[in-house]
Protein backbone atom coordinates (compact mmCIF):
# COMPACT_ATOMS: atom_id res chain seq x y z
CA UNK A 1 3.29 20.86 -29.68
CA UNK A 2 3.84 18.95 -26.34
CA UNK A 3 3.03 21.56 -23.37
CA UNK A 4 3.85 19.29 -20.70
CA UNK A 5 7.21 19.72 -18.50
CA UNK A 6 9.34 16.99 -17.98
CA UNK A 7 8.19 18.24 -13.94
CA UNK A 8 4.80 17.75 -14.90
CA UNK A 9 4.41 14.37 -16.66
CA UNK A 10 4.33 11.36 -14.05
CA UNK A 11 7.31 9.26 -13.66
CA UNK A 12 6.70 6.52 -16.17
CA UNK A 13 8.91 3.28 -15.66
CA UNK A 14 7.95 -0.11 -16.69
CA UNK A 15 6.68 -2.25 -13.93
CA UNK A 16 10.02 -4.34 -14.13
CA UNK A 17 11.80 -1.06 -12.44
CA UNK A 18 8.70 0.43 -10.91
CA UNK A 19 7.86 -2.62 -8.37
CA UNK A 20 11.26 -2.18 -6.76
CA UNK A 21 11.42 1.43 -6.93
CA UNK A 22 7.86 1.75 -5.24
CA UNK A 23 9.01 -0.81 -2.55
CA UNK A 24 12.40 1.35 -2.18
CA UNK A 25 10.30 4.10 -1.86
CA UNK A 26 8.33 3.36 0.49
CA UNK A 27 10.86 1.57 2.74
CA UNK A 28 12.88 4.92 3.07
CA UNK A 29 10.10 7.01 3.68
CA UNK A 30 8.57 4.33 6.08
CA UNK A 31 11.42 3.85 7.84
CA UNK A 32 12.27 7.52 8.40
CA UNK A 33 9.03 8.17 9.82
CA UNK A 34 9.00 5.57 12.09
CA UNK A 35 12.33 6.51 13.37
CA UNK A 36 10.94 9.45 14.28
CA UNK A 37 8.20 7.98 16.03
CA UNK A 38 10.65 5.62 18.27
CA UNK A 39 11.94 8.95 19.09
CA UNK A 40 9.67 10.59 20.12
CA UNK A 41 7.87 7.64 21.86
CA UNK A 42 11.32 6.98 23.79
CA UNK A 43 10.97 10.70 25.11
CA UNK A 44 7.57 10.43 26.36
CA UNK A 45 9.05 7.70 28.22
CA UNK A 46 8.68 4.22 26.53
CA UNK A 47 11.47 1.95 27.84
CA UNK A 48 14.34 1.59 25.33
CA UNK A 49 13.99 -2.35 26.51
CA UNK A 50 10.80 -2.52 24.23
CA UNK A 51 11.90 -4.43 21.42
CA UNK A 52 9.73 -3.20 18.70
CA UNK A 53 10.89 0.04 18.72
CA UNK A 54 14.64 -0.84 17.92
CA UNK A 55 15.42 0.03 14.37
CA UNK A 56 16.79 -3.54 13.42
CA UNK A 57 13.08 -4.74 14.04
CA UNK A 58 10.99 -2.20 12.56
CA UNK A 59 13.55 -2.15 9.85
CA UNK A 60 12.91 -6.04 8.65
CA UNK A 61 8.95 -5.34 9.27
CA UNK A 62 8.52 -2.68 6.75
CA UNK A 63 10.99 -4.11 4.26
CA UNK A 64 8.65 -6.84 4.39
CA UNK A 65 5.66 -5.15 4.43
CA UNK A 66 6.31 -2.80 1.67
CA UNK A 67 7.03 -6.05 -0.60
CA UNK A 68 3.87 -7.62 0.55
CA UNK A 69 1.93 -4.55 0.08
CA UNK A 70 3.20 -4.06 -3.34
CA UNK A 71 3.15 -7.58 -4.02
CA UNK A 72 -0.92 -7.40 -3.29
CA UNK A 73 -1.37 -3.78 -5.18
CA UNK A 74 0.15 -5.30 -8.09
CA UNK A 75 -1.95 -8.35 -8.42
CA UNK A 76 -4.81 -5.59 -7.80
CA UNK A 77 -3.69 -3.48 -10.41
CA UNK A 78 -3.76 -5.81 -12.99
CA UNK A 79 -6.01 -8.22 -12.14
CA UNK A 80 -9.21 -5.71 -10.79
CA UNK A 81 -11.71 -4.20 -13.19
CA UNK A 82 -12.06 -0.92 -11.40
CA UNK A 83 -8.25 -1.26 -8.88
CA UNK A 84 -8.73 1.96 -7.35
CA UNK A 85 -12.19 1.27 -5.97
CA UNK A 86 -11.21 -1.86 -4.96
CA UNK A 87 -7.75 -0.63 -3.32
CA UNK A 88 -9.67 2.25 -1.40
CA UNK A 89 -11.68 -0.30 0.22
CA UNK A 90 -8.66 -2.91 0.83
CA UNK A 91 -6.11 -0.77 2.14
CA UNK A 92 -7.98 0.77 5.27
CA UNK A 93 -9.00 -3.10 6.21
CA UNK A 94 -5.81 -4.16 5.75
CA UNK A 95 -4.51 -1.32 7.95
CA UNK A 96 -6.82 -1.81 10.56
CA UNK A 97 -6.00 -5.77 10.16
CA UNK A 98 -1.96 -4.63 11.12
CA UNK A 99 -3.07 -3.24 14.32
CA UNK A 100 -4.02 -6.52 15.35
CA UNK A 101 -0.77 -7.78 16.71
CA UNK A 102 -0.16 -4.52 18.55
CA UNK A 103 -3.14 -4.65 20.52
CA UNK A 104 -2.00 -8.26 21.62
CA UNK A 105 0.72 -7.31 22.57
CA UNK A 106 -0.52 -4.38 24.64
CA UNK A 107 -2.96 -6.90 25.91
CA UNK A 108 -0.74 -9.85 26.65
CA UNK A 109 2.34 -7.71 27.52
CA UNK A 110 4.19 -10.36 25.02
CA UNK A 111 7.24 -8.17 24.71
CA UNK A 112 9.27 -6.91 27.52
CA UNK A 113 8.45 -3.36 28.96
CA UNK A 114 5.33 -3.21 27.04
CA UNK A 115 3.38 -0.50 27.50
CA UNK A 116 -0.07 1.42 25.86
CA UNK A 117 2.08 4.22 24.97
CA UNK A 118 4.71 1.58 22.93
CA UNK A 119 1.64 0.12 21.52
CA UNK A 120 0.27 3.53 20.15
CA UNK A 121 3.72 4.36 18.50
CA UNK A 122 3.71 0.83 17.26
CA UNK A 123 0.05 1.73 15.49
CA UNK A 124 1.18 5.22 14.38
CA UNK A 125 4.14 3.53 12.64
CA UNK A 126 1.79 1.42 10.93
CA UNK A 127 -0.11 4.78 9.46
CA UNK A 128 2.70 6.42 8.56
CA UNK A 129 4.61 3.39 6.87
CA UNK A 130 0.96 2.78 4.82
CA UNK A 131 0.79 6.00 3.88
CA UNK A 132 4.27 5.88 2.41
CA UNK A 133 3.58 3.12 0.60
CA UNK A 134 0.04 3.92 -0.86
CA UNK A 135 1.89 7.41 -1.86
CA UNK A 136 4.41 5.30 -3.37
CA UNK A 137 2.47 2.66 -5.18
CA UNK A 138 0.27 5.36 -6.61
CA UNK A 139 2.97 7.25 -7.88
CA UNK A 140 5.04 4.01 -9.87
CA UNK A 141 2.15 1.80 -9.52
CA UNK A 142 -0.76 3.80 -10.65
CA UNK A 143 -3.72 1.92 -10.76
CA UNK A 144 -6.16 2.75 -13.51
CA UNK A 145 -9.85 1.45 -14.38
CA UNK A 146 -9.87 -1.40 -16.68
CA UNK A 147 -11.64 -0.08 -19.84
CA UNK A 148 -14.01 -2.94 -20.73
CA UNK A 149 -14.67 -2.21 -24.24
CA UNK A 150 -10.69 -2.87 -24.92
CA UNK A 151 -10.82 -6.73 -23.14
CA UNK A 152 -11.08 -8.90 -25.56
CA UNK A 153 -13.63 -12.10 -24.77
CA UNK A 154 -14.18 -15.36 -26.75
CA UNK A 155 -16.94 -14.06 -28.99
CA UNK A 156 -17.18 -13.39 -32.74
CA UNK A 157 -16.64 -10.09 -34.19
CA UNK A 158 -21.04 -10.50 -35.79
CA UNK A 159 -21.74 -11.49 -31.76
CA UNK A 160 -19.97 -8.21 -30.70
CA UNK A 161 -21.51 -6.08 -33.18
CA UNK A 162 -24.98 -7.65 -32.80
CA UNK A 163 -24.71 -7.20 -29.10
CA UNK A 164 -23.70 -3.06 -29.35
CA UNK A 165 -26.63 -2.63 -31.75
CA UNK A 166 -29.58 -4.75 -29.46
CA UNK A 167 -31.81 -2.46 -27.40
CA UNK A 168 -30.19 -2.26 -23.79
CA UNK A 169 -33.29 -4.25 -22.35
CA UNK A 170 -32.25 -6.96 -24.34
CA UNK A 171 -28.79 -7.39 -22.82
């Protein structure tokens, strides 16, 4: 007998549906939070004339994002012998890589009424849209260890078996 909820079992759907709805997902969340974020960065007094805290551009950068991100943890997924070792170490790079452009910005004062505290609410959005898309990923994405006794490789069933029964100084 099955013990398991329908609550408790993860939220299986083949990768056809799962790609969009992670991207979905994470779009919603992302952009939520980083509506919130213009918000609040508006009150402490960043000028409404700073263009990369209107919603039409933050929008179109996390759409994009999202896809690229889940574009990347895909070919991860399914492509990496051990994806969640290799995810924990790419996703903080690429994060840090995404603050990048920000700091130019604040640098270069590229965009009209720039200012440090714009460019901090630019890098929190970054954070928060991340973390809604490694929460998403992970929960239509998962990505799972690559058991290496099921790959199949090029040798002979009497070169397999020979090979499991040679003394591991051997191999």
């Amino acid at each position: 007998m099955n013990t398991m909820t329908a609550a408790s079992t993860p939220l299986r759907l083949k990768t056809i549906a799962a790609v969009p709805a992670a991207i979905a997902a994470a779009a919603v969340v992302g952009d939520l939070a980083s509506t919130a974020i213009a918000a609040i960065a508006h009150g402490a007094g960043v000028s409404h004339a700073f263009a990369p805290l209107h919603f039409a551009t933050y929008t179109v950068l996390i759409a994009a994002g999202v896809i690229g991100g889940a574009i990347g943890w895909q070919l991860v997924r399914t492509r990496a012998t051990n994806p969640s070792r290799l995810l924990a170490r790419l996703v903080p790079v690429v994060l840090l890589l995404s603050f990048v452009p920000d700091i130019l910005i604040g640098i270069t004062k590229a965009e009209t009424a720039t200012t440090w505290g714009g460019v901090i609410a630019l890098m929190a959005m970054h954070i928060v849209v991340a973390s809604a898309a490694v929460g998403s990923y992970l929960h239509f994405l998962p990505a799972r260890r690559v058991d290496s006794r099921t790959l199949t490789d090029t040798k002979g069933d009497a070169d397999r078996s020979a090979t499991r029964s040679a003394p591991a100084a051997t191999r």
